[in-house]
C-alpha atoms as a PDB file:
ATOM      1  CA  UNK A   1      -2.975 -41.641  21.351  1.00  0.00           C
ATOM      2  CA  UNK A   2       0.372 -43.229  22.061  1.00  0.00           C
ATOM      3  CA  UNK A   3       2.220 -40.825  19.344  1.00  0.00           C
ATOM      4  CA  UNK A   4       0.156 -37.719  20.633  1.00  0.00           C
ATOM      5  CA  UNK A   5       1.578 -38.868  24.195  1.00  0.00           C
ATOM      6  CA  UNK A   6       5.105 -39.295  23.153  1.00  0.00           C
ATOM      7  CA  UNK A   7       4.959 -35.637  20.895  1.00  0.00           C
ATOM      8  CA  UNK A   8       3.638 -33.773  23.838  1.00  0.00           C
ATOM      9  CA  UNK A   9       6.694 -35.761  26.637  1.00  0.00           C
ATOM     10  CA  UNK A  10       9.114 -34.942  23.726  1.00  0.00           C
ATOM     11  CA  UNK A  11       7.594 -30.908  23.651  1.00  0.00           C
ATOM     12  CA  UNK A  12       8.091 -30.977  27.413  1.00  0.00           C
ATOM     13  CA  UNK A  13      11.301 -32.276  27.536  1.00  0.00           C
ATOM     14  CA  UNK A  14      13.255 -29.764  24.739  1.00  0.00           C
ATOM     15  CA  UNK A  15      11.485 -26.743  26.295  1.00  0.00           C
ATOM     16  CA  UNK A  16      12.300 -28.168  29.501  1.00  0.00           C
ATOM     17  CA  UNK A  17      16.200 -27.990  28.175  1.00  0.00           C
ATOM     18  CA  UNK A  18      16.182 -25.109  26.493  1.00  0.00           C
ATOM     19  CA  UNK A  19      15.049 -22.875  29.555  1.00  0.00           C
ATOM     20  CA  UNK A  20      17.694 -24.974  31.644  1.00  0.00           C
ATOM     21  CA  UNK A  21      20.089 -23.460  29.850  1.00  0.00           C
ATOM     22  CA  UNK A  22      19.181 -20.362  29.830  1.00  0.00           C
ATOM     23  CA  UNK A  23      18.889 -20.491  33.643  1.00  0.00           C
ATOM     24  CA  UNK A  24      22.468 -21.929  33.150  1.00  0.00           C
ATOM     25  CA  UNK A  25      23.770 -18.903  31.083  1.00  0.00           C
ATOM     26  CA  UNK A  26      22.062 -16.389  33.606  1.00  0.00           C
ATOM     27  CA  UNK A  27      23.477 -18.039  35.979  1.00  0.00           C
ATOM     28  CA  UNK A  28      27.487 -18.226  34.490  1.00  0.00           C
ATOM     29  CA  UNK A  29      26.715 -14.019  33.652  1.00  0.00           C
ATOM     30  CA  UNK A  30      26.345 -13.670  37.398  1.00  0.00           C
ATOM     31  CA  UNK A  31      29.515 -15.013  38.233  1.00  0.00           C
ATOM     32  CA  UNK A  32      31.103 -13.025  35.447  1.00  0.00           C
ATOM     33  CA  UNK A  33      30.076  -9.803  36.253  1.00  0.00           C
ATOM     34  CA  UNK A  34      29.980 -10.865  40.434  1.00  0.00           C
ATOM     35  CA  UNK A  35      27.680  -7.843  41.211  1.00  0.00           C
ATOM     36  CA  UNK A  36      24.762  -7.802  42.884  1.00  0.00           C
ATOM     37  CA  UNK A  37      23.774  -4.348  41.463  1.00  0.00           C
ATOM     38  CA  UNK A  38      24.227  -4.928  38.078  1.00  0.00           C
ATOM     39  CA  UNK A  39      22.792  -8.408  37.834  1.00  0.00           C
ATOM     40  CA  UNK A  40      20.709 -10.679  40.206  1.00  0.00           C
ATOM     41  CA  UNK A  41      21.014 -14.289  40.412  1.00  0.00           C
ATOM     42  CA  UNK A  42      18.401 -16.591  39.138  1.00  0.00           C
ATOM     43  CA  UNK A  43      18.232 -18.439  42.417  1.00  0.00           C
ATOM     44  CA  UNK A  44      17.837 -14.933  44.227  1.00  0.00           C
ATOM     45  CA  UNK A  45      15.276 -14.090  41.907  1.00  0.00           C
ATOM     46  CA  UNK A  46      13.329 -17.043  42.171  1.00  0.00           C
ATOM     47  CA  UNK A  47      13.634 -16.469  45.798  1.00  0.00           C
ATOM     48  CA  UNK A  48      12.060 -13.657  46.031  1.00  0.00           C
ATOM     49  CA  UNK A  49       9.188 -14.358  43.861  1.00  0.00           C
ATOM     50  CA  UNK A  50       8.506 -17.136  46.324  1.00  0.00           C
ATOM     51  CA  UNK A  51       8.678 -14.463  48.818  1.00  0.00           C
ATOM     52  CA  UNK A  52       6.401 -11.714  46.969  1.00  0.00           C
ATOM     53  CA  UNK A  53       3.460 -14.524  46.533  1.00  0.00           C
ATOM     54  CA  UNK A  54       3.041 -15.335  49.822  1.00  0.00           C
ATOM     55  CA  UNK A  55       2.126 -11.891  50.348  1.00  0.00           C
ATOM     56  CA  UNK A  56      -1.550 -10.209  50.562  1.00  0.00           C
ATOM     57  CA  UNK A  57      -0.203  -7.133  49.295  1.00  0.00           C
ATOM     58  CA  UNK A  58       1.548  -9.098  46.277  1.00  0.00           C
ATOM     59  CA  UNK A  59      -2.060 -10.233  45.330  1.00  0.00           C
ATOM     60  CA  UNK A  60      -3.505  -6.567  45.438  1.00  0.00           C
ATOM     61  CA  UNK A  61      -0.885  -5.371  43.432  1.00  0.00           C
ATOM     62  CA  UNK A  62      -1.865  -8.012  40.657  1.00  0.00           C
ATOM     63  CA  UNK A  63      -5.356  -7.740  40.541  1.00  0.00           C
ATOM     64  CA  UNK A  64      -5.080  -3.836  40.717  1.00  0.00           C
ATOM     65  CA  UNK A  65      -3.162  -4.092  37.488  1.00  0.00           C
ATOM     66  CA  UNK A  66      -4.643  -6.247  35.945  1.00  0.00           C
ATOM     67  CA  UNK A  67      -8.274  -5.021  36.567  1.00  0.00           C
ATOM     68  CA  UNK A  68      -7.177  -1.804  34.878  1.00  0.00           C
ATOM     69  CA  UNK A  69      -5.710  -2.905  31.789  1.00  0.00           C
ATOM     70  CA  UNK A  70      -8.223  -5.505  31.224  1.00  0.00           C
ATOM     71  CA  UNK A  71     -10.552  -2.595  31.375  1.00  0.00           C
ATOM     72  CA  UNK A  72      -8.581  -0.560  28.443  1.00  0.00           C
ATOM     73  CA  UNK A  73      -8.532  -3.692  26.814  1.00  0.00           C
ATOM     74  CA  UNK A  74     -11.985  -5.046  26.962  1.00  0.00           C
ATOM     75  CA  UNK A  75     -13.452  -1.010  25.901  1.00  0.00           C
ATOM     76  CA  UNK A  76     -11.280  -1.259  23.177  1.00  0.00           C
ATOM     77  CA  UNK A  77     -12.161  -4.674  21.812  1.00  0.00           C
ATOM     78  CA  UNK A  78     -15.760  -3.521  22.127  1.00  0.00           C
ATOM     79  CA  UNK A  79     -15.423   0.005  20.214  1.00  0.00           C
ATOM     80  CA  UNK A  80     -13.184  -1.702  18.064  1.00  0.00           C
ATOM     81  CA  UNK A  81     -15.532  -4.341  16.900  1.00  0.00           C
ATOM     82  CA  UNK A  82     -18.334  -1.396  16.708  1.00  0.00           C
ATOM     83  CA  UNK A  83     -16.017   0.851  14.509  1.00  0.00           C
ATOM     84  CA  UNK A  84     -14.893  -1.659  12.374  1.00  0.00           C
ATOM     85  CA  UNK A  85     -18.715  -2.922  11.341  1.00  0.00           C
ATOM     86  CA  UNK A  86     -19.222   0.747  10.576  1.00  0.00           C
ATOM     87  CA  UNK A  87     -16.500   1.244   8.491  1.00  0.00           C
ATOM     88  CA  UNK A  88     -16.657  -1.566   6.180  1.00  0.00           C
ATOM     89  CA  UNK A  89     -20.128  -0.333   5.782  1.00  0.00           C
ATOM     90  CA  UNK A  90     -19.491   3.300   5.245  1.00  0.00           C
ATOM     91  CA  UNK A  91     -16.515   4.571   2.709  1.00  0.00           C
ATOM     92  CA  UNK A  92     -16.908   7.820   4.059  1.00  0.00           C
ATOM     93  CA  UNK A  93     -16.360   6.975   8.016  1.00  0.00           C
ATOM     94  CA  UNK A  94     -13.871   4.568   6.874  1.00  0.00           C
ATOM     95  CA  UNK A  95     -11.637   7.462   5.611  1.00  0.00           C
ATOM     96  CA  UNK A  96     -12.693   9.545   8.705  1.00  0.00           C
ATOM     97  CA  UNK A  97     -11.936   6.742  10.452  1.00  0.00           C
ATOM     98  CA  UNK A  98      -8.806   5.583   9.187  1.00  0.00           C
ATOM     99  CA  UNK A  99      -6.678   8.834   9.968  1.00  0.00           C
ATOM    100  CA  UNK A 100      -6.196   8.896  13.374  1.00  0.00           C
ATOM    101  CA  UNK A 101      -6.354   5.166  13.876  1.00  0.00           C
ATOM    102  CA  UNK A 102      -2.692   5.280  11.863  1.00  0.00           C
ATOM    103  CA  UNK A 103      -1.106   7.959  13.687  1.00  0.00           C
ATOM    104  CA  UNK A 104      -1.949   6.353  16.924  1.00  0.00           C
ATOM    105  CA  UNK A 105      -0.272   3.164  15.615  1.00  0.00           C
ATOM    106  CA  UNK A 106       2.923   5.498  14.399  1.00  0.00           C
ATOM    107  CA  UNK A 107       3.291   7.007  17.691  1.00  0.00           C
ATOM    108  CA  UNK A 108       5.820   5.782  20.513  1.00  0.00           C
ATOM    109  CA  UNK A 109       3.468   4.676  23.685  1.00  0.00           C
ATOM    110  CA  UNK A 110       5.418   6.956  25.716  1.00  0.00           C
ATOM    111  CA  UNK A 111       4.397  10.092  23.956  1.00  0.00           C
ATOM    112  CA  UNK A 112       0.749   9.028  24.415  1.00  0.00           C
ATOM    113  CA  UNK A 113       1.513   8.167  28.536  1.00  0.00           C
ATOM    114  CA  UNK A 114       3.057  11.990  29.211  1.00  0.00           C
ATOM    115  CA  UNK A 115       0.379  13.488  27.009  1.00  0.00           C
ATOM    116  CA  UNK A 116      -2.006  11.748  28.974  1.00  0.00           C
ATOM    117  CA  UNK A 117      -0.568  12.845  32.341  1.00  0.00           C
ATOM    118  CA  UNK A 118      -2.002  16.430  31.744  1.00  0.00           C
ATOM    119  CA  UNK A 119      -5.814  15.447  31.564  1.00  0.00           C
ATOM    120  CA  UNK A 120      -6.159  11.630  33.517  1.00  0.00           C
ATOM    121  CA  UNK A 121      -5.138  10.807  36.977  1.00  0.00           C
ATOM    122  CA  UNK A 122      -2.416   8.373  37.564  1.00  0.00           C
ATOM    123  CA  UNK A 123      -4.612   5.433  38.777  1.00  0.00           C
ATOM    124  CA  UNK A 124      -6.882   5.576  35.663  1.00  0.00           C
ATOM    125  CA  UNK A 125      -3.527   6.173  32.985  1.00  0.00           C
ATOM    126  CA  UNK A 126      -3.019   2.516  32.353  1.00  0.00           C
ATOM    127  CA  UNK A 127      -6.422   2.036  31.519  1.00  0.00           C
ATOM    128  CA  UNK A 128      -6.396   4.356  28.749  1.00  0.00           C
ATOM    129  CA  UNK A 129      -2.936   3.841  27.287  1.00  0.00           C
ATOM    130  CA  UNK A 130      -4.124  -0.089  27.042  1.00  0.00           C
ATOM    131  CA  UNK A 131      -7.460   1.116  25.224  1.00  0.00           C
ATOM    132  CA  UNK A 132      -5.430   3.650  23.096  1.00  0.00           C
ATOM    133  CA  UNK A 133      -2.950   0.276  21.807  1.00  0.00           C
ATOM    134  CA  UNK A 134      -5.624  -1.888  21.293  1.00  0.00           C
ATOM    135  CA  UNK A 135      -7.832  -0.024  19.467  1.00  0.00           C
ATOM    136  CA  UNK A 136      -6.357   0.107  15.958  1.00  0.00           C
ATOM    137  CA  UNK A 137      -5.224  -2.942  16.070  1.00  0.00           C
ATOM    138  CA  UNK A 138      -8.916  -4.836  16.478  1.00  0.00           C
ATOM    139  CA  UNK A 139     -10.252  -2.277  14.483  1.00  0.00           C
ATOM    140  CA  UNK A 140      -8.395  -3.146  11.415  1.00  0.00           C
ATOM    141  CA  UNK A 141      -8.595  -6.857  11.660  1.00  0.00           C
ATOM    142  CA  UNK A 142     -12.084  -6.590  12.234  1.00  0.00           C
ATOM    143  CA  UNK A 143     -12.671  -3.933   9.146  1.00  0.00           C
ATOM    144  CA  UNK A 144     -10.776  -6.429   7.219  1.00  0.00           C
ATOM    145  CA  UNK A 145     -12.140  -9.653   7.876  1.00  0.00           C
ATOM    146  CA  UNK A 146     -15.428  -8.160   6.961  1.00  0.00           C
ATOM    147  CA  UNK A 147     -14.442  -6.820   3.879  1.00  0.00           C
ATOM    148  CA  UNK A 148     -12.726 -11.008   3.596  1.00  0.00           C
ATOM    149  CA  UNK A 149     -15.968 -12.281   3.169  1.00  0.00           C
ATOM    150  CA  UNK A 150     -16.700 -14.573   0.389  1.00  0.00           C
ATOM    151  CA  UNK A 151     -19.024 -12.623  -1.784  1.00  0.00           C
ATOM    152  CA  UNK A 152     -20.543 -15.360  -3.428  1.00  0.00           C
ATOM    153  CA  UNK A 153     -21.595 -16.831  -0.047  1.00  0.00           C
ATOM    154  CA  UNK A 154     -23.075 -13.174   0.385  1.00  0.00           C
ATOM    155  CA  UNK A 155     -24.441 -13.425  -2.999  1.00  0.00           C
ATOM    156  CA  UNK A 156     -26.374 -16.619  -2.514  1.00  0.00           C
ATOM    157  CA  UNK A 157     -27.746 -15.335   0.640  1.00  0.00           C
ATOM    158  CA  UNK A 158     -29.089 -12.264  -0.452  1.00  0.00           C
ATOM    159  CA  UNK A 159     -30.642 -14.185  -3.457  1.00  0.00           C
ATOM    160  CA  UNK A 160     -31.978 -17.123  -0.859  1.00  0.00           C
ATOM    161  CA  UNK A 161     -32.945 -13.627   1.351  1.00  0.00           C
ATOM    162  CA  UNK A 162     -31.560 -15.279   4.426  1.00  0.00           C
ATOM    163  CA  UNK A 163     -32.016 -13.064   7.702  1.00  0.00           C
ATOM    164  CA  UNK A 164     -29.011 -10.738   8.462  1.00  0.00           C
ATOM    165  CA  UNK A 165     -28.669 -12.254  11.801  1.00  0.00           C
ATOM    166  CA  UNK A 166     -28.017 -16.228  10.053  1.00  0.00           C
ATOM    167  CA  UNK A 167     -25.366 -14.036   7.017  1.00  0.00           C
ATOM    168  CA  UNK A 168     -23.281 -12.485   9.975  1.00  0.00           C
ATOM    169  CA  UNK A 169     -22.900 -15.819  12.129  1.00  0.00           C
ATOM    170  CA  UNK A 170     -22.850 -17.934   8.643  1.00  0.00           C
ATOM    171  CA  UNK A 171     -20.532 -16.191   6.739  1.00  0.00           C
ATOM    172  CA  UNK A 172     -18.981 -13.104   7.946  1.00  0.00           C
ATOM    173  CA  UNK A 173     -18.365 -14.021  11.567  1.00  0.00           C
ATOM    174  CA  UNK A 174     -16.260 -16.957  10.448  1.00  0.00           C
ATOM    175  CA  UNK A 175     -14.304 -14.611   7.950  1.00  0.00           C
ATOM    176  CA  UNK A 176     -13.218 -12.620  10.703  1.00  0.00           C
ATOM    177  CA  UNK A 177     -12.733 -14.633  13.435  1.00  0.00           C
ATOM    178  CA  UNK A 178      -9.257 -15.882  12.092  1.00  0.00           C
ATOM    179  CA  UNK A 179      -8.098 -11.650  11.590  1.00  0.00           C
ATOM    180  CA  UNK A 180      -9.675 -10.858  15.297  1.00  0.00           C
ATOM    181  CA  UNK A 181      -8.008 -14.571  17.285  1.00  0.00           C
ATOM    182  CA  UNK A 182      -4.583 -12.412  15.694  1.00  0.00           C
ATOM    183  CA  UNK A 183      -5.685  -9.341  17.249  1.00  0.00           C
ATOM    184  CA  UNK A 184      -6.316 -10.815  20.238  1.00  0.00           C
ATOM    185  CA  UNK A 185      -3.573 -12.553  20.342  1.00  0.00           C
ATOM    186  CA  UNK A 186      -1.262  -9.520  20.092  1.00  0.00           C
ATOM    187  CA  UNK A 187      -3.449  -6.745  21.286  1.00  0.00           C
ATOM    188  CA  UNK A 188      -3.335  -8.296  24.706  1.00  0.00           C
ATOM    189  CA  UNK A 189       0.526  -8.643  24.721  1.00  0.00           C
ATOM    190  CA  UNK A 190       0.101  -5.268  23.472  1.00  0.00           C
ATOM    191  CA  UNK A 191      -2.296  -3.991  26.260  1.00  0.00           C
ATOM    192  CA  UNK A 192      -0.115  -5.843  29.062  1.00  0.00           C
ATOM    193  CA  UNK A 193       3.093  -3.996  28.416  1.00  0.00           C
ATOM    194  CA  UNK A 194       1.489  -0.738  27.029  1.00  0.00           C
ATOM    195  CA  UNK A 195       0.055  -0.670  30.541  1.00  0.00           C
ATOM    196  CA  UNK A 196       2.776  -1.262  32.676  1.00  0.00           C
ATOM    197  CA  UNK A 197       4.495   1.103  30.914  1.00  0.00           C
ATOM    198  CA  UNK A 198       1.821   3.710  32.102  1.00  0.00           C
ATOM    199  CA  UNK A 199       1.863   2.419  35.750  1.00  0.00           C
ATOM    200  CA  UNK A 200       6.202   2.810  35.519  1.00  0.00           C
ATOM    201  CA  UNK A 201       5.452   6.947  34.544  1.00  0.00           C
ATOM    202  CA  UNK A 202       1.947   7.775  36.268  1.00  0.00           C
ATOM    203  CA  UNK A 203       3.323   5.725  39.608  1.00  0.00           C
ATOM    204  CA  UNK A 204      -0.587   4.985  40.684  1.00  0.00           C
ATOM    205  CA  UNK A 205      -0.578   3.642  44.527  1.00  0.00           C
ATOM    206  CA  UNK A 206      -0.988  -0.078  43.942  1.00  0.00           C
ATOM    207  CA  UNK A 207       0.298  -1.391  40.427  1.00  0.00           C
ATOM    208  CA  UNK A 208       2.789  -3.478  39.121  1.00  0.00           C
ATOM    209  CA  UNK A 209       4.644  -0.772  37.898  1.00  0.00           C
ATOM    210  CA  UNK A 210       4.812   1.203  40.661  1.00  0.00           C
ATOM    211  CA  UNK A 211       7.151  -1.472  42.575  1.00  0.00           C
ATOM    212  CA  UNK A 212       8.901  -1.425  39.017  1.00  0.00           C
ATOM    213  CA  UNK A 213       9.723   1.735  39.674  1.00  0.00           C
ATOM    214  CA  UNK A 214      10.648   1.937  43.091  1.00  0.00           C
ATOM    215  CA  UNK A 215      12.750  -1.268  42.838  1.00  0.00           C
ATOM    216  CA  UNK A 216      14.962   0.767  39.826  1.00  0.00           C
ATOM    217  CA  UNK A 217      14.858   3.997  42.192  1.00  0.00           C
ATOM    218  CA  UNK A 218      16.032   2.248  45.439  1.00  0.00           C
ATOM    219  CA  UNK A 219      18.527  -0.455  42.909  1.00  0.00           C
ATOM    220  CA  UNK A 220      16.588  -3.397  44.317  1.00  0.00           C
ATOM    221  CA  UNK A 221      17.912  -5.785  41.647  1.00  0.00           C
ATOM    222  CA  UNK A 222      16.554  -8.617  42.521  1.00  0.00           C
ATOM    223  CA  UNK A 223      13.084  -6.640  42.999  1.00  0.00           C
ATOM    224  CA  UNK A 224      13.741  -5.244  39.686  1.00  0.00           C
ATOM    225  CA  UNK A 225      14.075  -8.829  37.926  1.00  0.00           C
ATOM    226  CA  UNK A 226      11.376 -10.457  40.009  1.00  0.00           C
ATOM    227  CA  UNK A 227       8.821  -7.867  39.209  1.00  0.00           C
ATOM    228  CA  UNK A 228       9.838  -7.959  35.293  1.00  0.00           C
ATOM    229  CA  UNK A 229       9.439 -11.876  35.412  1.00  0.00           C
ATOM    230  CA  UNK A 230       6.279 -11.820  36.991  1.00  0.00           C
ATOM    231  CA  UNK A 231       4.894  -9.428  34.140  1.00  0.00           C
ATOM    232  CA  UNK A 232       6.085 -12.042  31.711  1.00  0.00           C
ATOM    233  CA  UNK A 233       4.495 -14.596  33.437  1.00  0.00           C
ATOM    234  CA  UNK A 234       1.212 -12.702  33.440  1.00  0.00           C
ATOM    235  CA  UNK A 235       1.945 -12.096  29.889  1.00  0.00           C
ATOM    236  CA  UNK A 236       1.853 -14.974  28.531  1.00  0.00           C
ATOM    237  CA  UNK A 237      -0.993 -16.257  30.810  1.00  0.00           C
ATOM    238  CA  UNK A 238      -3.765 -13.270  29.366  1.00  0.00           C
ATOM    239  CA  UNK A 239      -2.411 -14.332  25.534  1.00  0.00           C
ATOM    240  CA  UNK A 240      -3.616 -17.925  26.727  1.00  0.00           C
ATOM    241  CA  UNK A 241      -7.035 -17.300  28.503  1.00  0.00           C
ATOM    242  CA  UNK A 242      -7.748 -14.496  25.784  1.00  0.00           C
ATOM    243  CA  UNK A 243      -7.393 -16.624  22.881  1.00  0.00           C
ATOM    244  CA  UNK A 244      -9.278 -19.688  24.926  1.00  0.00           C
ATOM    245  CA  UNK A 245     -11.931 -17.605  25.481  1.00  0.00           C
ATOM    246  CA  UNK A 246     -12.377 -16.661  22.080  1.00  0.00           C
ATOM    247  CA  UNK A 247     -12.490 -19.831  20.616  1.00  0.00           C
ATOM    248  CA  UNK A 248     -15.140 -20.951  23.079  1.00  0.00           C
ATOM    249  CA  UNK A 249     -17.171 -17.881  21.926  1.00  0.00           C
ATOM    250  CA  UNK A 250     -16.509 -18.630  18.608  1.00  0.00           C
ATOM    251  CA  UNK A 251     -17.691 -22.041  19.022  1.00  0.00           C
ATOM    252  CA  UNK A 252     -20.527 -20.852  20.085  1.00  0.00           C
ATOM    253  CA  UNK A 253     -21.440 -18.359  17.883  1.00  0.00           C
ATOM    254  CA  UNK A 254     -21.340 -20.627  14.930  1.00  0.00           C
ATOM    255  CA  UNK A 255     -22.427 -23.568  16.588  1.00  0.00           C
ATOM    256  CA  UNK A 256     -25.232 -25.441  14.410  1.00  0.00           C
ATOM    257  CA  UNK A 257     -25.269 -22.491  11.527  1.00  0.00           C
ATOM    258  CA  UNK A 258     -24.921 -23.932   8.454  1.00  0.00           C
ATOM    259  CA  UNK A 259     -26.396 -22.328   4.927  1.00  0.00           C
END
């Protein structure tokens, strides 16, 4: 307990450090370049991020965002999963399948976000563009994992004729979990910025990226650094409570399953 104690003080302490110093760098680039307009303080910054939460407004902003990318996120995690059983079933819809799944994953997120712009409103943009970067990306972890299973595991249950319901949370559920945790993982970093990115070009009436834009329009600097921290923050939050969540799921899923 003692050495878990000391290893997680010790953690604290170097990442403690490290951002110090980057603070300290930001800080020593401020008074080199000794513009406002080309580069905000970190003081300023933190400032007005103290400033912005205090707000009501800041809090609609957030949860406006965020309720439509978690959205594009959460359909795509869902067809994803449903494609992806489908496919490792069926060669045929696999290679149906498979085709425009890669080009979406070649193409640039901004040629999706102006394509978009011609058939979907600017409030519900972000929503698909999250979907549309998610989708492969849970779709071939899943497909894979699937395909991972041990087939001697699957062997000895079809020869023990064990239910389908006990060979999916038995053996193929724990195959794929570690493929889909990854997907998670980066699909919602994926989802976060792919959205934002929407918000920034569609300009919907309450979104992050909205006062992203504006703040760049009107040279708001410190706006412009404050709003880009924040979706960092937010960032790195959704990777957390996504991944927590699907280890608790997991958990539960394979809870007291055993062959």
């Amino acid at each position: 307990m003692e050495s878990r104690n000391h290893k997680f003080k010790k953690a604290i302490l170097v990442k403690g450090t490290v951002l110090f110093l980057w603070l300290f760098l930001w800080q020593l680039a401020y008074w080199a370049v000794g513009q406002d307009l080309l580069l905000a303080s970190p003081l300023d910054v933190c400032s007005r991020i103290f400033v912005l939460v205090k707000t009501i407004y800041f809090w609609k902003i957030i949860t406006a965002s965020l309720l439509r990318i978690l959205c594009g996120f959460l359909l795509a995690v869902f067809l994803g999963i449903f494609l992806a059983v489908l496919t490792s079933r069926f060669t045929v819809l696999y290679d149906f399948i498979a085709l425009p799944m890669n080009l979406i994953k070649a193409a640039p997120v901004a040629s999706f976000v102006i394509l978009a712009l011609i058939w979907i409103s600017g409030h519900k943009l972000s929503i698909f563009i999250s979907f549309l970067m998610v989708l492969p990306l849970v779709w071939r972890n899943v497909h894979d994992g699937i395909l991972a299973a041990d087939p001697q595991l699957l062997e000895m249950a079809q020869v023990y004729h064990l239910p389908q319901k006990s060979v999916w949370r038995a053996i193929i559920i724990p195959a794929v979990l570690p493929r889909f945790l990854t997907a998670i993982r980066i699909g919602s970093g994926f989802a976060w910025k792919a959205g934002i990115a929407g918000e920034v070009i569609a300009i919907p009436n309450i979104a992050i990226g909205t006062e992203l834009y504006h703040a760049k329009v009107y040279l708001e600097t410190i706006d412009l650094f404050a709003w880009t921290f924040i979706i960092i923050l937010l960032s790195i939050l959704l990777e957390r409570l996504s991944i927590l969540g699907i280890k608790y799921l997991s958990l539960f899923l394979c809870r007291g399953i055993s062959l």
